[in-house]
N, C-alpha and C. Protein backbone atom coordinates (compact mmCIF):
# COMPACT_ATOMS: atom_id res chain seq x y z
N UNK A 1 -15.93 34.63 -91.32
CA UNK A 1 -16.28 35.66 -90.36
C UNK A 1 -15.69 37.00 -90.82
N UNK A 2 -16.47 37.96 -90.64
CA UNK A 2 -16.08 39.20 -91.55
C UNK A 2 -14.88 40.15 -90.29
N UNK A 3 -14.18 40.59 -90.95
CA UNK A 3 -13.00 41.29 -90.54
C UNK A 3 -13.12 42.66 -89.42
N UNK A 4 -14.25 43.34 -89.85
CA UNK A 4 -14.57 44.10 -89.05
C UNK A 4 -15.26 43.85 -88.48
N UNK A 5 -15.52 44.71 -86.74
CA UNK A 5 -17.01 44.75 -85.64
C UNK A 5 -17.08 45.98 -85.78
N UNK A 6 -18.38 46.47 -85.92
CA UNK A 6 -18.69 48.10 -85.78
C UNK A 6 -19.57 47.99 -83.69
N UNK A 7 -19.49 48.61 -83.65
CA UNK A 7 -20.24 49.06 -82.45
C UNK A 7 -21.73 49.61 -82.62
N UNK A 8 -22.82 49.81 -82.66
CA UNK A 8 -23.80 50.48 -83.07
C UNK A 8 -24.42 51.82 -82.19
N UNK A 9 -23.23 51.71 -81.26
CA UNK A 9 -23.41 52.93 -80.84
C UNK A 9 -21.95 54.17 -81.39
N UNK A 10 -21.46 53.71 -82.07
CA UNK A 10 -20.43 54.71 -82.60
C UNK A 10 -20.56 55.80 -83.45
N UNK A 11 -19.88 56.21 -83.10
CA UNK A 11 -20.57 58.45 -83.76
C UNK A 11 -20.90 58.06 -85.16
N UNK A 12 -21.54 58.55 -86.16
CA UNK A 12 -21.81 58.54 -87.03
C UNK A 12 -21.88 57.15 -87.77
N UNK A 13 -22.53 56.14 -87.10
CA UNK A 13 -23.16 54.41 -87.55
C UNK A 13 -23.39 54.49 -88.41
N UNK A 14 -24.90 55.23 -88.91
CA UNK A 14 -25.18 54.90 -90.45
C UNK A 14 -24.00 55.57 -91.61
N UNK A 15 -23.28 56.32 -91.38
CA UNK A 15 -22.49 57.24 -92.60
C UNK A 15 -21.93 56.30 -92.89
N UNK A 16 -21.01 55.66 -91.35
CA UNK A 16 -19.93 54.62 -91.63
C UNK A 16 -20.26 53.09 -92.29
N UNK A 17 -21.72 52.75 -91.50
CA UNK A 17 -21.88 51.47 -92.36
C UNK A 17 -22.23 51.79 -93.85
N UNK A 18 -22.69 52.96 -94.40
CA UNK A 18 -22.82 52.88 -95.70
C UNK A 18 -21.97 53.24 -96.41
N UNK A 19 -20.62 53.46 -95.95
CA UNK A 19 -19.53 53.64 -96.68
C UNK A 19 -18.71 52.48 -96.72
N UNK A 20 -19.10 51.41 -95.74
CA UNK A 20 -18.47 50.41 -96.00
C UNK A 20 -18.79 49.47 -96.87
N UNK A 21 -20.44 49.33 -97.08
CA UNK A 21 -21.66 48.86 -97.69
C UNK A 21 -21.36 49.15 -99.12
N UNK A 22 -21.00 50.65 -99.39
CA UNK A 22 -20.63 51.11 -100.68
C UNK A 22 -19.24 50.53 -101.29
N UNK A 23 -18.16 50.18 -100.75
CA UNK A 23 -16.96 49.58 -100.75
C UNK A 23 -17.04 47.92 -100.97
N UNK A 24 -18.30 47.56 -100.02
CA UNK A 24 -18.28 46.36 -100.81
C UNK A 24 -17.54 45.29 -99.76
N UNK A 25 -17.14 45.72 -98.82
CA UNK A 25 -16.40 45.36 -96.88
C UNK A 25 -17.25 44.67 -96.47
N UNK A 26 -17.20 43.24 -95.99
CA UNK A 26 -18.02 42.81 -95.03
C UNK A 26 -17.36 43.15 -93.32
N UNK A 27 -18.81 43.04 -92.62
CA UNK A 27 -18.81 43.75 -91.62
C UNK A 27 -19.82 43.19 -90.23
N UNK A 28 -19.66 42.73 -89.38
CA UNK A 28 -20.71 42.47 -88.12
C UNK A 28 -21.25 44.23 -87.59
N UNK A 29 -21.93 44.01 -86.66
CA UNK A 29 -22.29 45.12 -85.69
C UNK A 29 -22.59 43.88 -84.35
N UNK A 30 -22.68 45.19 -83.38
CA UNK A 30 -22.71 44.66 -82.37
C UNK A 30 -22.92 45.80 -81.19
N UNK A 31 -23.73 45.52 -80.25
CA UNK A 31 -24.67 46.61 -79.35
C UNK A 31 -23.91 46.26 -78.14
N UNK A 32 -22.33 47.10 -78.08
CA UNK A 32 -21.80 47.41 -77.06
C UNK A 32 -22.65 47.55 -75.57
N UNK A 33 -22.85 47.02 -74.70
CA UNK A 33 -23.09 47.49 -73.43
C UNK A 33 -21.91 47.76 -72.19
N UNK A 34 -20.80 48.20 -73.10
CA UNK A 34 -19.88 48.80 -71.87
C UNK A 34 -20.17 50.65 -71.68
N UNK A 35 -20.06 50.91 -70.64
CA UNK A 35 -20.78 52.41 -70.54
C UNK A 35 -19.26 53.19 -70.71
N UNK A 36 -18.39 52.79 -71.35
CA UNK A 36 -17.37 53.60 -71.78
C UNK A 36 -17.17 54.75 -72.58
N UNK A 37 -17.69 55.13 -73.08
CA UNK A 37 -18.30 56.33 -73.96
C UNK A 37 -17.32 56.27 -75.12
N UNK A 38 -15.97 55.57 -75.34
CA UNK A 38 -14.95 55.50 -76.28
C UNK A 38 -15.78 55.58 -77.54
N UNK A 39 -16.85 54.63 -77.68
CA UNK A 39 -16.93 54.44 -79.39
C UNK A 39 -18.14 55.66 -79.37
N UNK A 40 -18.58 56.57 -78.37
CA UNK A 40 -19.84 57.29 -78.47
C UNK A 40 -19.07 58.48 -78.71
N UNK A 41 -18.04 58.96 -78.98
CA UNK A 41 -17.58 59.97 -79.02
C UNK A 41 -16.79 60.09 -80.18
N UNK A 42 -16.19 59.02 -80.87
CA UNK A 42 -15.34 58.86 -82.29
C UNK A 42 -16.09 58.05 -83.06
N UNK A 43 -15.54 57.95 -84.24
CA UNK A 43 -15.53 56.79 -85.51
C UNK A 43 -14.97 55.78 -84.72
N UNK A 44 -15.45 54.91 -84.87
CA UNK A 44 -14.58 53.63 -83.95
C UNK A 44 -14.49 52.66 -84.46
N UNK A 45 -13.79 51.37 -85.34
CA UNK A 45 -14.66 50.24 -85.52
C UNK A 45 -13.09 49.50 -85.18
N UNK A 46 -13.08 47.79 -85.24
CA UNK A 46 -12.63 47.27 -84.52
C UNK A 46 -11.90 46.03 -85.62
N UNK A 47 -10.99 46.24 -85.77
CA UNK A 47 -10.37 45.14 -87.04
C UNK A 47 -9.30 43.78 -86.18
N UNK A 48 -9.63 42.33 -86.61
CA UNK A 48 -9.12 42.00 -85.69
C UNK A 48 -9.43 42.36 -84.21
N UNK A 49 -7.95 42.16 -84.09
CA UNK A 49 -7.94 42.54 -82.46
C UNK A 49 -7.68 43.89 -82.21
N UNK A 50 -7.62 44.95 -83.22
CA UNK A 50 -7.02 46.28 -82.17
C UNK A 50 -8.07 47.17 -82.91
N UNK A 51 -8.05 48.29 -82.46
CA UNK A 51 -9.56 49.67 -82.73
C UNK A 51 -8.32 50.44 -83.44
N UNK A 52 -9.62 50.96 -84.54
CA UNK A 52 -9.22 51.74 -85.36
C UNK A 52 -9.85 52.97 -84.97
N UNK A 53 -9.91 54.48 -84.69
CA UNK A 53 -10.78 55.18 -84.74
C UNK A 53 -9.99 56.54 -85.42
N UNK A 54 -11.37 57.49 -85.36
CA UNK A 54 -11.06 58.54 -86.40
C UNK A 54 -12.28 59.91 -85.59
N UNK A 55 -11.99 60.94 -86.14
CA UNK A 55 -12.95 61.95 -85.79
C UNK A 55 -14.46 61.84 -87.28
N UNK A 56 -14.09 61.30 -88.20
CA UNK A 56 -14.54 61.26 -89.06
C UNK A 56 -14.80 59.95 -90.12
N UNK A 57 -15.53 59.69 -90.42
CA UNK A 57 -15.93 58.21 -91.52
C UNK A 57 -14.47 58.73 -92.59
N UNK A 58 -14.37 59.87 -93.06
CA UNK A 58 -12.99 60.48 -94.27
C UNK A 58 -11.90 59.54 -93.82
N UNK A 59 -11.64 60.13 -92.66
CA UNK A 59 -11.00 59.81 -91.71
C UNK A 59 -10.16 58.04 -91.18
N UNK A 60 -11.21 57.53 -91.00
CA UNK A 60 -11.52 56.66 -90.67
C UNK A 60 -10.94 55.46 -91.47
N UNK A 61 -11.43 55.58 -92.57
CA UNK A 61 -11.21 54.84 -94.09
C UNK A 61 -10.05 55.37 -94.47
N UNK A 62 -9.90 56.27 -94.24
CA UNK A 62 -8.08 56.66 -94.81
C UNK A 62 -7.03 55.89 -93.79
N UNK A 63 -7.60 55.98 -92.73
CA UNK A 63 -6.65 55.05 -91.86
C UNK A 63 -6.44 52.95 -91.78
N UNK A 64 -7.74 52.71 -92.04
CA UNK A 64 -7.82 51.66 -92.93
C UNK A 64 -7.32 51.29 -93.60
N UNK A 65 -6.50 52.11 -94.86
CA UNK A 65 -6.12 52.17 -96.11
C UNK A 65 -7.45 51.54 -97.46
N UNK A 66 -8.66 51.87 -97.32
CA UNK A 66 -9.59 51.89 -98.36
C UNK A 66 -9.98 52.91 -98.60
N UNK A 67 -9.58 54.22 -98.44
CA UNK A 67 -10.55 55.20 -98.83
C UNK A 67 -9.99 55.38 -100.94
């Protein structure tokens, strides 16, 4: 089972899945229906058990530690 969940409603979806795609990361998605707006407003994705987020995919992956 792959390590990350992306949300498919999270700010910038395609940048982020194809930067992960490009890295070579396996990855789920998954079509949030909580009306929380958290992942609609950041980079968001979900490792394990705790959220990673970022203003930016740069961002994002630097916090990860893969960029």
């Amino acid at each position: 089972m792959p390590k990350y969940l992306i949300c498919t409603n999270t700010r910038k979806y395609n940048e982020l899945v194809e930067a992960l795609n490009n890295r070579g990361i396996q990855f789920e998605t998954t079509h949030c229906d909580n009306k929380c707006f958290k992942c609609r407003t950041r980079v968001m994705i979900k490792e394990d058990d705790k959220y990673i987020y970022a203003t930016d995919v740069k961002n994002l992956l630097r916090k990860m530690s893969i960029c």
